[in-house]
C-alpha atoms as a PDB file:
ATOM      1  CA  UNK A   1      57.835 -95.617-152.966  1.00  0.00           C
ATOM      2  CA  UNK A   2      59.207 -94.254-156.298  1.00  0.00           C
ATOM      3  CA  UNK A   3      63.502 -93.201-156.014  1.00  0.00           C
ATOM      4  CA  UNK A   4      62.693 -89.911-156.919  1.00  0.00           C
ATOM      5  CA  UNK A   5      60.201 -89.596-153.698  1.00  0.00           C
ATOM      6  CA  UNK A   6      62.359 -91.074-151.342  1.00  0.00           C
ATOM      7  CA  UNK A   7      65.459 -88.602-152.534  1.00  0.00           C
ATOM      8  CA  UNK A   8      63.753 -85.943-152.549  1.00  0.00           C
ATOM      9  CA  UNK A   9      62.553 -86.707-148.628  1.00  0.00           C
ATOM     10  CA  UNK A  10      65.620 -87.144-148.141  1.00  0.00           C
ATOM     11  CA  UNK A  11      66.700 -84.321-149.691  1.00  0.00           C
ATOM     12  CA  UNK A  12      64.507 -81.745-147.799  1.00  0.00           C
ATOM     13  CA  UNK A  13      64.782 -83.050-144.380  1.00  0.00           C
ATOM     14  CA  UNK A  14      68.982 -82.751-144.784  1.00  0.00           C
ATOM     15  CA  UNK A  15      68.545 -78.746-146.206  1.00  0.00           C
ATOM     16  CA  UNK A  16      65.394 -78.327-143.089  1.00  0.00           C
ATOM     17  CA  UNK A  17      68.628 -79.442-140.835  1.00  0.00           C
ATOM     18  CA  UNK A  18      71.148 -77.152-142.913  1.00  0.00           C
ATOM     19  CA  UNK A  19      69.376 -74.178-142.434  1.00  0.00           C
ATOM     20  CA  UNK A  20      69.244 -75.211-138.313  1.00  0.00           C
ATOM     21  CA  UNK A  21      73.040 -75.993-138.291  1.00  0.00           C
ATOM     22  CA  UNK A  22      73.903 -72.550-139.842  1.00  0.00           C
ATOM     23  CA  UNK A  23      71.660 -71.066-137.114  1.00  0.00           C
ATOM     24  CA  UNK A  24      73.382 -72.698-134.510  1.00  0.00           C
ATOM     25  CA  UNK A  25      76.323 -71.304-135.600  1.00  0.00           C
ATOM     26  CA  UNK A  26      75.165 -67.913-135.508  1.00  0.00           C
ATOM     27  CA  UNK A  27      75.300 -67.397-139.168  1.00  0.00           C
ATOM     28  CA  UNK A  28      72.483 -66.007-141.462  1.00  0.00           C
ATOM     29  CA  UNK A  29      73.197 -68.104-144.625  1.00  0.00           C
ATOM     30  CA  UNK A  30      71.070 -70.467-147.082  1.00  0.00           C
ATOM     31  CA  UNK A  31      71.753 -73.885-147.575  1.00  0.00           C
ATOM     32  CA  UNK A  32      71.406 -73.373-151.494  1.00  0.00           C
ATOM     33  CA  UNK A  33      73.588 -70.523-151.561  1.00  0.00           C
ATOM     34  CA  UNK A  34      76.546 -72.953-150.462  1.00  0.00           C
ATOM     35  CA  UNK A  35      78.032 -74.911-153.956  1.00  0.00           C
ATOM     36  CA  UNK A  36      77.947 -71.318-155.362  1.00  0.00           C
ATOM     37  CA  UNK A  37      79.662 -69.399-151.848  1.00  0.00           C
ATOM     38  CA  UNK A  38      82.271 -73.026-151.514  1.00  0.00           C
ATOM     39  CA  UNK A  39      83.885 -72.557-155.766  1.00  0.00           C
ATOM     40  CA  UNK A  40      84.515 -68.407-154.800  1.00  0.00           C
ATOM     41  CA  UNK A  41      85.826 -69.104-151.343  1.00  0.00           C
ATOM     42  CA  UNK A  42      89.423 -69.625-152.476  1.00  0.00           C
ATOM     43  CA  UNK A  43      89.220 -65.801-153.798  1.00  0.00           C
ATOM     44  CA  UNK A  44      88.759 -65.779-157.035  1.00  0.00           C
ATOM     45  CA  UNK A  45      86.247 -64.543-159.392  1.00  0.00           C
ATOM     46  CA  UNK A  46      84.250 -66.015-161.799  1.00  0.00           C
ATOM     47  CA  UNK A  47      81.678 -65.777-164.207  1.00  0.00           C
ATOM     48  CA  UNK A  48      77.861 -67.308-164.115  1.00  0.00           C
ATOM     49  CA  UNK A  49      78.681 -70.151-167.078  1.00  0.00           C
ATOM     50  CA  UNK A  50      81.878 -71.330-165.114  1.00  0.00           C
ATOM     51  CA  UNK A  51      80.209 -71.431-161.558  1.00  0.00           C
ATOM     52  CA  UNK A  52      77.532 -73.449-163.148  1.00  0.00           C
ATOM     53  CA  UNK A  53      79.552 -75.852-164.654  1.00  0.00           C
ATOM     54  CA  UNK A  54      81.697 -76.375-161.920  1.00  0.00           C
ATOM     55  CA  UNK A  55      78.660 -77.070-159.690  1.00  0.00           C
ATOM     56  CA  UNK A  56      76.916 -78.810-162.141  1.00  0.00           C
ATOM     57  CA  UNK A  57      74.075 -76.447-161.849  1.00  0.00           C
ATOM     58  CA  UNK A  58      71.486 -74.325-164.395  1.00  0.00           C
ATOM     59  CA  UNK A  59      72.700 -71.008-165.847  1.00  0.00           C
ATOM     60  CA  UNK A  60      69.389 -69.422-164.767  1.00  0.00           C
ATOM     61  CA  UNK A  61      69.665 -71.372-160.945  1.00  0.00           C
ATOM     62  CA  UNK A  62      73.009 -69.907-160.307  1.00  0.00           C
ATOM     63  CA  UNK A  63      72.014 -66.396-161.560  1.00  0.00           C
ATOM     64  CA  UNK A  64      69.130 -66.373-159.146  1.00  0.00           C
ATOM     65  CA  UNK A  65      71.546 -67.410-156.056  1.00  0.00           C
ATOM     66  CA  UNK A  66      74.214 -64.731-157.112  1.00  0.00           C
ATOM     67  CA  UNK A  67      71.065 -62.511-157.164  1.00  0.00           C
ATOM     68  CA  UNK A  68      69.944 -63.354-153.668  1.00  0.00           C
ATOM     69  CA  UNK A  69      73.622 -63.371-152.226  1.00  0.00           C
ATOM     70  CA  UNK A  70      74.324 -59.990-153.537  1.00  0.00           C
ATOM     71  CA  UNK A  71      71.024 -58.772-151.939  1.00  0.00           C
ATOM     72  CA  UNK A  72      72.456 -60.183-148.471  1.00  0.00           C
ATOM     73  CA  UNK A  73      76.042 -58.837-149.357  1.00  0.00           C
ATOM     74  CA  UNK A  74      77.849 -62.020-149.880  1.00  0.00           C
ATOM     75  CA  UNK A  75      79.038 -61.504-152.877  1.00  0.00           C
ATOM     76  CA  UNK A  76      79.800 -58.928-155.690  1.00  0.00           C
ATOM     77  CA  UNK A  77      79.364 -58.554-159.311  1.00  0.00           C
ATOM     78  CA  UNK A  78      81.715 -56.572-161.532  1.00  0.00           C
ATOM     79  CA  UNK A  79      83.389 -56.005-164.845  1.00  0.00           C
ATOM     80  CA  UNK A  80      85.863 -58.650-166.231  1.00  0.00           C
ATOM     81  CA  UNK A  81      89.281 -56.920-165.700  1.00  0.00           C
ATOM     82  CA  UNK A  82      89.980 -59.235-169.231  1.00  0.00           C
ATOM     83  CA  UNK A  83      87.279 -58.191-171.089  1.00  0.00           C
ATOM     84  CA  UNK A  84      84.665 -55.309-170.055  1.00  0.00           C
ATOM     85  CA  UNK A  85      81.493 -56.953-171.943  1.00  0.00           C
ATOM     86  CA  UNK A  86      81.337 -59.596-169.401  1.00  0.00           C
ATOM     87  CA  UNK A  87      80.900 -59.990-166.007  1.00  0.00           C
ATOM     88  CA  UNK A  88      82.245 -62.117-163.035  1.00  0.00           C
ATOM     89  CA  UNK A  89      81.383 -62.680-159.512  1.00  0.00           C
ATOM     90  CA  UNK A  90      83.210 -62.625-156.205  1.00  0.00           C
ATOM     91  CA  UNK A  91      83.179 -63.053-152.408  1.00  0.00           C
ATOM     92  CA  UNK A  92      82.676 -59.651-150.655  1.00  0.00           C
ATOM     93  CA  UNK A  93      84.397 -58.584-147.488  1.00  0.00           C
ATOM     94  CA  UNK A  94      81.256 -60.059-145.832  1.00  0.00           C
ATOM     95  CA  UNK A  95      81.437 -63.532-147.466  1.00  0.00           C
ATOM     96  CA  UNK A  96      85.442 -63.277-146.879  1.00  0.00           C
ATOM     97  CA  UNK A  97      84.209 -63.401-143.092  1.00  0.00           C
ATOM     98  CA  UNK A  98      81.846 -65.842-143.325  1.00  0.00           C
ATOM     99  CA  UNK A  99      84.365 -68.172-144.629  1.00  0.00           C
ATOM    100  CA  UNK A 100      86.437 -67.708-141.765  1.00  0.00           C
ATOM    101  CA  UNK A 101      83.297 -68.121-139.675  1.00  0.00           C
ATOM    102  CA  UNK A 102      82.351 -71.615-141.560  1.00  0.00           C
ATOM    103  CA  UNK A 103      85.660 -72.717-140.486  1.00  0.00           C
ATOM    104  CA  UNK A 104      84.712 -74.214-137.184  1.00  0.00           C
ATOM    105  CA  UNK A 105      81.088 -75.212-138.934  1.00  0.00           C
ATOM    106  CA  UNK A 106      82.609 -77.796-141.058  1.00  0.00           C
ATOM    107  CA  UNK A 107      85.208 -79.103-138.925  1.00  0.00           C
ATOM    108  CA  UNK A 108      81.991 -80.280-137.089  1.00  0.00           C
ATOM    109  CA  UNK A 109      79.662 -81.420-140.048  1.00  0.00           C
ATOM    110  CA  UNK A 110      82.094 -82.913-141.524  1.00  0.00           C
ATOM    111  CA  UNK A 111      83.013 -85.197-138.580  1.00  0.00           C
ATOM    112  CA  UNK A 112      79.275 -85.548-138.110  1.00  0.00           C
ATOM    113  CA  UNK A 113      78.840 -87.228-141.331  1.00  0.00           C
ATOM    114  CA  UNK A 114      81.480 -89.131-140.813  1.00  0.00           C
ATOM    115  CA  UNK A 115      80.424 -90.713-137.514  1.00  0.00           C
ATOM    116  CA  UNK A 116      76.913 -91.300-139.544  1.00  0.00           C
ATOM    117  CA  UNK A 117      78.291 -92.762-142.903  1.00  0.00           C
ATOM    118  CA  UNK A 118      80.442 -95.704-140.592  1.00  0.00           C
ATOM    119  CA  UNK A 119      77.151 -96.330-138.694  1.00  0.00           C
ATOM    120  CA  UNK A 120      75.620 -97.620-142.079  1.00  0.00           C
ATOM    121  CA  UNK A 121      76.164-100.984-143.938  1.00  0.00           C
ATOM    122  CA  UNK A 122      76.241 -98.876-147.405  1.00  0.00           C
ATOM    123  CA  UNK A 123      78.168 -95.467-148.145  1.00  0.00           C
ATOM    124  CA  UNK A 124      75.829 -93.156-148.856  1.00  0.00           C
ATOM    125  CA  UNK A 125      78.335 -91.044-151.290  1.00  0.00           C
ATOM    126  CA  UNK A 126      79.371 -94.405-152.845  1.00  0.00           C
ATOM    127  CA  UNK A 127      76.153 -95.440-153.680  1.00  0.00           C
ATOM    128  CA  UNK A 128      74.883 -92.111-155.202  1.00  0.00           C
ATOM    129  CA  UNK A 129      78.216 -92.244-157.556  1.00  0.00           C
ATOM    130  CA  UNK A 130      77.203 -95.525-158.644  1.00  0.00           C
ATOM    131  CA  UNK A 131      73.603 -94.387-159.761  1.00  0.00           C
ATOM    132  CA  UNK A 132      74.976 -91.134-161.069  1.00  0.00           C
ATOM    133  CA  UNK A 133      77.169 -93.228-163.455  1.00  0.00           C
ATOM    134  CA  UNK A 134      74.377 -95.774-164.211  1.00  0.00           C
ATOM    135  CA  UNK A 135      72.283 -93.062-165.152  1.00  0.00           C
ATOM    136  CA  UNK A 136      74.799 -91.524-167.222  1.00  0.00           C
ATOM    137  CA  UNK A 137      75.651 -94.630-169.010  1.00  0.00           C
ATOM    138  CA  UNK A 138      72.170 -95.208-169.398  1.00  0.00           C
ATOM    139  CA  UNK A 139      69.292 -93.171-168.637  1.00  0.00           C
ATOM    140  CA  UNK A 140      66.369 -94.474-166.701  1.00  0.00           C
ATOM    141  CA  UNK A 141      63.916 -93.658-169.558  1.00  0.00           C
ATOM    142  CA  UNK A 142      65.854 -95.722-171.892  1.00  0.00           C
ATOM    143  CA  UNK A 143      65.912 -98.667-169.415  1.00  0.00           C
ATOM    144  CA  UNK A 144      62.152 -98.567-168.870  1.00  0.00           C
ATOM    145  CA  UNK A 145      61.917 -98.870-173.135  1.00  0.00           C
ATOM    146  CA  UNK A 146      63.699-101.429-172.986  1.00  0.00           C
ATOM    147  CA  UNK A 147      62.432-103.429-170.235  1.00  0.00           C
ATOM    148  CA  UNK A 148      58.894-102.595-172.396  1.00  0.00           C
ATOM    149  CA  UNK A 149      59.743-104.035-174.990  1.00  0.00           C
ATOM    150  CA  UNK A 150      61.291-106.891-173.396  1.00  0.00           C
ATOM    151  CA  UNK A 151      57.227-107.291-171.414  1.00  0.00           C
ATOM    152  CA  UNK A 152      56.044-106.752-175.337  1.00  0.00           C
ATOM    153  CA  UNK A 153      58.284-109.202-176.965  1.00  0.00           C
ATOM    154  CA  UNK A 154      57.192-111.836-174.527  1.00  0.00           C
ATOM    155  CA  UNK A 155      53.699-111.654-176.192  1.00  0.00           C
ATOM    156  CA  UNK A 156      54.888-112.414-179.942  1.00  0.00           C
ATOM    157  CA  UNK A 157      54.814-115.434-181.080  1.00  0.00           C
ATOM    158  CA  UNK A 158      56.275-116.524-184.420  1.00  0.00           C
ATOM    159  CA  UNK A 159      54.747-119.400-186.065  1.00  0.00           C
ATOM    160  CA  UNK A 160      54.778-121.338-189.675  1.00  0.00           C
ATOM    161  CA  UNK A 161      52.202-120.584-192.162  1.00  0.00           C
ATOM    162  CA  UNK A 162      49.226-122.413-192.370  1.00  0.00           C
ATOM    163  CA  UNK A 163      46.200-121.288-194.913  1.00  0.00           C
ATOM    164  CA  UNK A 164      44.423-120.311-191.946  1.00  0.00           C
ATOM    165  CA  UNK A 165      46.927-117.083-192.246  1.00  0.00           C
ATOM    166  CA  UNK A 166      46.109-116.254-196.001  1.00  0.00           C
ATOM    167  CA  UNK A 167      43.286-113.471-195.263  1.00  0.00           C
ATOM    168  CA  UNK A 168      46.242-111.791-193.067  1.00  0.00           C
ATOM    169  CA  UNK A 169      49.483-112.643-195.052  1.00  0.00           C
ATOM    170  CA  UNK A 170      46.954-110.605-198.097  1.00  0.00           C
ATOM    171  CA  UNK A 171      45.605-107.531-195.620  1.00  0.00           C
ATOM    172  CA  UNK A 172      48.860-106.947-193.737  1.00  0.00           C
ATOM    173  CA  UNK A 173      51.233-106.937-196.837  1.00  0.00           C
ATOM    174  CA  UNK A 174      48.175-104.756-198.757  1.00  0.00           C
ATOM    175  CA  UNK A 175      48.005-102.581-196.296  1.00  0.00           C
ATOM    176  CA  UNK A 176      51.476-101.236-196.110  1.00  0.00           C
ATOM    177  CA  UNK A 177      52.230-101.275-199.830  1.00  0.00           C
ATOM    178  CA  UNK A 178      49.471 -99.072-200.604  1.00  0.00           C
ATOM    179  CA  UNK A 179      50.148 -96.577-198.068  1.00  0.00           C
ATOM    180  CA  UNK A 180      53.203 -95.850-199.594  1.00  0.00           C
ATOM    181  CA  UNK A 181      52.998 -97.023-203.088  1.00  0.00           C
ATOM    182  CA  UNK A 182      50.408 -99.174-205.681  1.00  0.00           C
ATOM    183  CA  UNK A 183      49.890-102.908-205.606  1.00  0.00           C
ATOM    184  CA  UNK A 184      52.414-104.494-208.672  1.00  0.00           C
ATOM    185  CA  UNK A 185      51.767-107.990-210.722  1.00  0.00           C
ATOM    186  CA  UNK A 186      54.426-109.656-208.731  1.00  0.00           C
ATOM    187  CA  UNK A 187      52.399-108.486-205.373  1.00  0.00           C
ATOM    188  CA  UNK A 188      49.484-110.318-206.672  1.00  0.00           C
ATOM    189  CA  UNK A 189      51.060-113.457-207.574  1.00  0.00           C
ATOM    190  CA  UNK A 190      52.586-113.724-204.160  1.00  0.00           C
ATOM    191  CA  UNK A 191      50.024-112.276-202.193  1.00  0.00           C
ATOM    192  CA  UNK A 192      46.734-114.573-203.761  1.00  0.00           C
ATOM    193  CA  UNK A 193      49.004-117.696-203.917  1.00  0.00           C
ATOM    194  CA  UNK A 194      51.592-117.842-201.129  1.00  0.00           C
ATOM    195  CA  UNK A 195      51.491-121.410-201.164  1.00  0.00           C
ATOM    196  CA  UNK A 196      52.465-122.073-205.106  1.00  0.00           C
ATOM    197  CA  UNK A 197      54.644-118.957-205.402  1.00  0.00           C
ATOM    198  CA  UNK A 198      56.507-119.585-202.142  1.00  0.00           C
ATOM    199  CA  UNK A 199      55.931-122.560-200.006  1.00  0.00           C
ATOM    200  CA  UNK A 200      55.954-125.324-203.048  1.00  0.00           C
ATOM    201  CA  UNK A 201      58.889-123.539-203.901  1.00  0.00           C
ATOM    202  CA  UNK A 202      61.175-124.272-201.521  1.00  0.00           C
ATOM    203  CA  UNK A 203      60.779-120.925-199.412  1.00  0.00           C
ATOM    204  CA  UNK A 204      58.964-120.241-195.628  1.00  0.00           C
ATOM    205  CA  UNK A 205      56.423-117.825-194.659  1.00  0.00           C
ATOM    206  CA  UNK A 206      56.641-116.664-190.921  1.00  0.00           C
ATOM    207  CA  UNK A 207      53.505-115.059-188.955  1.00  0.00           C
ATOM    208  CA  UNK A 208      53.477-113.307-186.299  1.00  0.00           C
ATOM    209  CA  UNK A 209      50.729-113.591-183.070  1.00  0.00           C
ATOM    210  CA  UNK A 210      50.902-111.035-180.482  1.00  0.00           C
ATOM    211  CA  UNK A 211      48.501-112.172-178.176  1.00  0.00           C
ATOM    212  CA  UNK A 212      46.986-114.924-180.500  1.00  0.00           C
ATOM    213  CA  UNK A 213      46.523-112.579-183.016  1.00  0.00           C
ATOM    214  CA  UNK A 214      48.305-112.555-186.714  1.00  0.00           C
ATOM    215  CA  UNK A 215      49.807-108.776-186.647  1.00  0.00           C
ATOM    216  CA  UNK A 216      53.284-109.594-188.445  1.00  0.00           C
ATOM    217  CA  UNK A 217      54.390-111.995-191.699  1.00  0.00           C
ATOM    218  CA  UNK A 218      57.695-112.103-193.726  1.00  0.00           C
ATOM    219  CA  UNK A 219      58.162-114.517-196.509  1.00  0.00           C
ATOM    220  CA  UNK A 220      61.154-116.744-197.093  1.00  0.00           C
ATOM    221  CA  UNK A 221      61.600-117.089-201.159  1.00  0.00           C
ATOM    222  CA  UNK A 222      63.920-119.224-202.600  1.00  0.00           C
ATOM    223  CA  UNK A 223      65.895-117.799-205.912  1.00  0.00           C
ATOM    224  CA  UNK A 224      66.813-119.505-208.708  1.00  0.00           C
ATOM    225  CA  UNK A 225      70.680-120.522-208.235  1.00  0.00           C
ATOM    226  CA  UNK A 226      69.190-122.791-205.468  1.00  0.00           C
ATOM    227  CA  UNK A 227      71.875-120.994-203.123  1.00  0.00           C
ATOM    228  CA  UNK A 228      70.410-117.260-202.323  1.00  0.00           C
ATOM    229  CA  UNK A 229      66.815-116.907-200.931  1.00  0.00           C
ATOM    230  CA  UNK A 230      64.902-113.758-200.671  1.00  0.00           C
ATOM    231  CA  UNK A 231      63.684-111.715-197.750  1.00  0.00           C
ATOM    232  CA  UNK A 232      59.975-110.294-199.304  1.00  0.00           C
ATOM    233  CA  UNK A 233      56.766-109.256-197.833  1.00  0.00           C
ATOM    234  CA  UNK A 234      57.327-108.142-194.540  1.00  0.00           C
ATOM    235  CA  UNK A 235      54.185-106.325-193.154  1.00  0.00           C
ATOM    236  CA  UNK A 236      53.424-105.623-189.659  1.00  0.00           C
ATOM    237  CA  UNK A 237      50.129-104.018-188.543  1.00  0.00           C
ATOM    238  CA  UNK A 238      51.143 -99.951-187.646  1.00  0.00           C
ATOM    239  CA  UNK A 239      48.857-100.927-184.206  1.00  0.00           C
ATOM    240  CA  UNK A 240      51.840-103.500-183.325  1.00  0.00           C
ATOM    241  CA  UNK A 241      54.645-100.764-184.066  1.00  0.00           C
ATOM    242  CA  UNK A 242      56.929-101.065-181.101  1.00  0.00           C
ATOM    243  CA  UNK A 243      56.833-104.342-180.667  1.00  0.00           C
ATOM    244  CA  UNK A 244      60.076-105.555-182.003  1.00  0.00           C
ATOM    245  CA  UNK A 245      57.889-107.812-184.333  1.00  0.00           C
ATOM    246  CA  UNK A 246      59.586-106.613-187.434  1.00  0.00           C
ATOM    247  CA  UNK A 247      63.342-107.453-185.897  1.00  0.00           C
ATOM    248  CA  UNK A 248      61.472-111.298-184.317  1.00  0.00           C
ATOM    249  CA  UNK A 249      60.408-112.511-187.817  1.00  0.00           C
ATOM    250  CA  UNK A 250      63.904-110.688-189.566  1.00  0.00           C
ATOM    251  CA  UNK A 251      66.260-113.168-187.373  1.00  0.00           C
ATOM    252  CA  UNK A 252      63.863-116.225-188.022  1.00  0.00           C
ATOM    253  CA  UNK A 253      63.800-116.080-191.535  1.00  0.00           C
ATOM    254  CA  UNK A 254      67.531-115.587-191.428  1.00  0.00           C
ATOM    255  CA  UNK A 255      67.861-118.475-189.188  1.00  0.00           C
ATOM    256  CA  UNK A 256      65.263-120.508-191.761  1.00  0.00           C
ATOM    257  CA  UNK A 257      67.804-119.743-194.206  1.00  0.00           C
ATOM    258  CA  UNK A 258      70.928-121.447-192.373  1.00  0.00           C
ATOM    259  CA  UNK A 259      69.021-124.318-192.431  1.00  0.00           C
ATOM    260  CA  UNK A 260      68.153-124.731-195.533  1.00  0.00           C
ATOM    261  CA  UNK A 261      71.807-124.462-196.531  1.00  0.00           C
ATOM    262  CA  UNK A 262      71.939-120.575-197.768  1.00  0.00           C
ATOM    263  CA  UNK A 263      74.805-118.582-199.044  1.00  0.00           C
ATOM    264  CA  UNK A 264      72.921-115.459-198.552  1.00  0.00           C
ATOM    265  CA  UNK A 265      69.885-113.534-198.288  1.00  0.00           C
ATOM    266  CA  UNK A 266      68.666-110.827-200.549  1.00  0.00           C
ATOM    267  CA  UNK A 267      65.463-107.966-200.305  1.00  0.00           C
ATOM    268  CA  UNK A 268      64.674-105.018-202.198  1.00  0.00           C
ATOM    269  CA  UNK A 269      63.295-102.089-200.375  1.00  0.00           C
ATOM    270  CA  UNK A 270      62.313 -98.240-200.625  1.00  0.00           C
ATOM    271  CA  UNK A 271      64.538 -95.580-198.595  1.00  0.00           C
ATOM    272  CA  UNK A 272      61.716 -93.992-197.350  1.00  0.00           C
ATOM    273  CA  UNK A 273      60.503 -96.846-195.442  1.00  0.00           C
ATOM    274  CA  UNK A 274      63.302 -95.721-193.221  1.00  0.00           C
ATOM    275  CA  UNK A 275      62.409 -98.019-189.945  1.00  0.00           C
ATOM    276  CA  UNK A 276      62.513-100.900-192.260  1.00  0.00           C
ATOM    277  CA  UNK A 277      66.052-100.051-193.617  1.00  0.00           C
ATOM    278  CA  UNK A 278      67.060 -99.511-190.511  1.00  0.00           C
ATOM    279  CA  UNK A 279      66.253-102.820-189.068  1.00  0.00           C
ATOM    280  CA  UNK A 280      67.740-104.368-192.262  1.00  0.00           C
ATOM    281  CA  UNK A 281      70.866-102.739-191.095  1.00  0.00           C
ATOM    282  CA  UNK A 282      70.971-104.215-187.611  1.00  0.00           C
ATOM    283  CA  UNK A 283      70.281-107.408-188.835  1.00  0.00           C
ATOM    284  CA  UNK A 284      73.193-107.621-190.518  1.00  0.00           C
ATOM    285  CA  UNK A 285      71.789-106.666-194.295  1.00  0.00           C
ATOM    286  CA  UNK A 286      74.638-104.635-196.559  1.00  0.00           C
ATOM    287  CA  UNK A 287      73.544-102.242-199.201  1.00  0.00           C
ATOM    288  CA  UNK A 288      74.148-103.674-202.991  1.00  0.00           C
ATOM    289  CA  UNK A 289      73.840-102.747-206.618  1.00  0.00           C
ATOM    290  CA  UNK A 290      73.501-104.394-210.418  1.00  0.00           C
ATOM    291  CA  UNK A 291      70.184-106.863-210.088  1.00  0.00           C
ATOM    292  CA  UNK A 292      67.678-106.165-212.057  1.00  0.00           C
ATOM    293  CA  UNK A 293      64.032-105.988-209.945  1.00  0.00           C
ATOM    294  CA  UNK A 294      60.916-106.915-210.934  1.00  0.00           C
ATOM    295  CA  UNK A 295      59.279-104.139-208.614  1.00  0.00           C
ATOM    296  CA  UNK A 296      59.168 -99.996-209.804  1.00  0.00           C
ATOM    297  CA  UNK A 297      59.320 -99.037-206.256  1.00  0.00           C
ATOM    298  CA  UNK A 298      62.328-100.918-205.409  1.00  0.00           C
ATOM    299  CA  UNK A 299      65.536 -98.147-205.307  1.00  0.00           C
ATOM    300  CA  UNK A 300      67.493-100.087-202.566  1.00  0.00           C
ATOM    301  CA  UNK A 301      68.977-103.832-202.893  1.00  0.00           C
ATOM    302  CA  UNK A 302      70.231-105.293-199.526  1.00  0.00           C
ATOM    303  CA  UNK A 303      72.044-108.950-198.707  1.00  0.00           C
ATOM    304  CA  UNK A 304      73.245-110.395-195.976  1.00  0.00           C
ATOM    305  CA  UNK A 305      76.061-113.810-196.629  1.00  0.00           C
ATOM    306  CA  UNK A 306      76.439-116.594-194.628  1.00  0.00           C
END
């Protein structure tokens, strides 16, 4: 059963009990009313934002259980002595005798949970601590994206080029550079011979399968002071977004570089392909100036050294 079921069970059977245990002590009070009653029952007053803060509750929840303990006259609502515009809330002569009235009531509960808590292998108050902090550290939405991509990941598969690949290495490059610009000369050189411009060159080209099929490529190019080598043509397929494809065939072309003996790597980009600078970035890519490009739509040089 999902954690938030089984707290929330949990949750209502202990306030079903509440409401019994204030009955048995002859007192006509709400278990919800209680965080709010407990931060005025040292006698002072205070306003909604600071009673919700302190309780870690909603504005508009605590408002609504002032609301319903003022109807039951519990507590009061008046003008801020300090400052006339606001207002703050405080135990009435009522909820002044209640407290005195809990007195005995928690004495006993609180022994009660005692008792219970050293009857169990795990604290109960320890344990919701340490998922309050996990949480807070790192929210269960986050961890179930990650864990997602993690399961997605698992189905990419980067491989070498083969000719096989052309047909996609063509589409999936074309079909990103038009979306967002027009096809140059240097496009087509690389694009309709991959093998001559690239591969006989002394560079890589890396596809990527997810699930067998080619979705992903990056080239490998090798420049001409036989010592830098050039990140180009990355293209993933916008169905395969999310996949961490783009950041897979990033670290193996940098790690094709090491081996080849590279100083550094280079790319030119566009800032508004900002996913792609951004994973340029956590690979490890710094923002340069001063070469000269043989691309119009290039406004951003990158490199990465070794």
């Amino acid at each position: 059963m999902a954690i938030g079921s089984r707290l929330r069970q949990l949750s209502e059977r202990i306030t079903e009990e509440a409401t019994q245990i204030y009955q048995l002590y002859d007192i006509n009070f709400q278990p919800r009313w209680f965080p709010v009653f407990y931060v005025l029952s040292d006698g002072t007053r205070k306003p909604i934002t600071q009673i919700a803060k302190e309780i870690g509750h909603s504005h508009v929840s605590v408002s609504q259980i002032v609301k319903d303990m003022v109807k039951q006259g519990y507590v009061v609502e008046k003008s801020d002595p300090k400052d006339g515009r606001k207002t703050v809330v405080e135990l009435s002569k009522m909820g002044k005798t209640v407290t005195s009235k809990l007195s005995d009531q928690l004495l006993d509960v609180n022994a009660a949970i005692e008792k219970a808590l050293s009857e169990t292998d795990h604290n109960l108050w320890k344990a919701l601590e340490e998922w309050e902090h996990l949480l807070e550290r790192k929210p269960l939405l986050q961890r179930v994206q990650e864990q997602r991509k993690e399961r997605e990941r698992s189905k990419v598969q980067i491989v070498d080029y083969t000719d096989e690949y052309l047909a996609a290495f063509r589409t999936l490059n074309q079909e990103w550079i038009t979306t967002y610009f027009e096809m140059e000369e240097a496009d087509y050189k690389a694009l309709d011979h991959p093998r001559a411009y690239i591969l006989d060159k002394g560079g890589a080209i890396f596809v990527a399968l997810y699930e067998g099929e080619p979705l992903g490529v990056c080239a490998l190019i090798k420049m001409e002071d036989g010592q830098s080598y050039e990140l180009a043509k990355m293209a993933v397929s916008p169905k395969a977004q999310g996949k961490s494809i783009g950041h897979l065939l990033g670290r193996a072309v940098i790690e094709k570089a090491k081996l080849l003996g590279a100083k550094r790597v280079y790319l030119e980009s566009n800032t508004v392909l900002k996913p792609a600078i951004n994973l340029y970035y956590k690979l490890g890519f710094e923002k340069i100036t001063g070469h000269p490009s043989p691309y119009e739509r290039c406004n951003i040089q990158m490199e990465i050294k070794f």
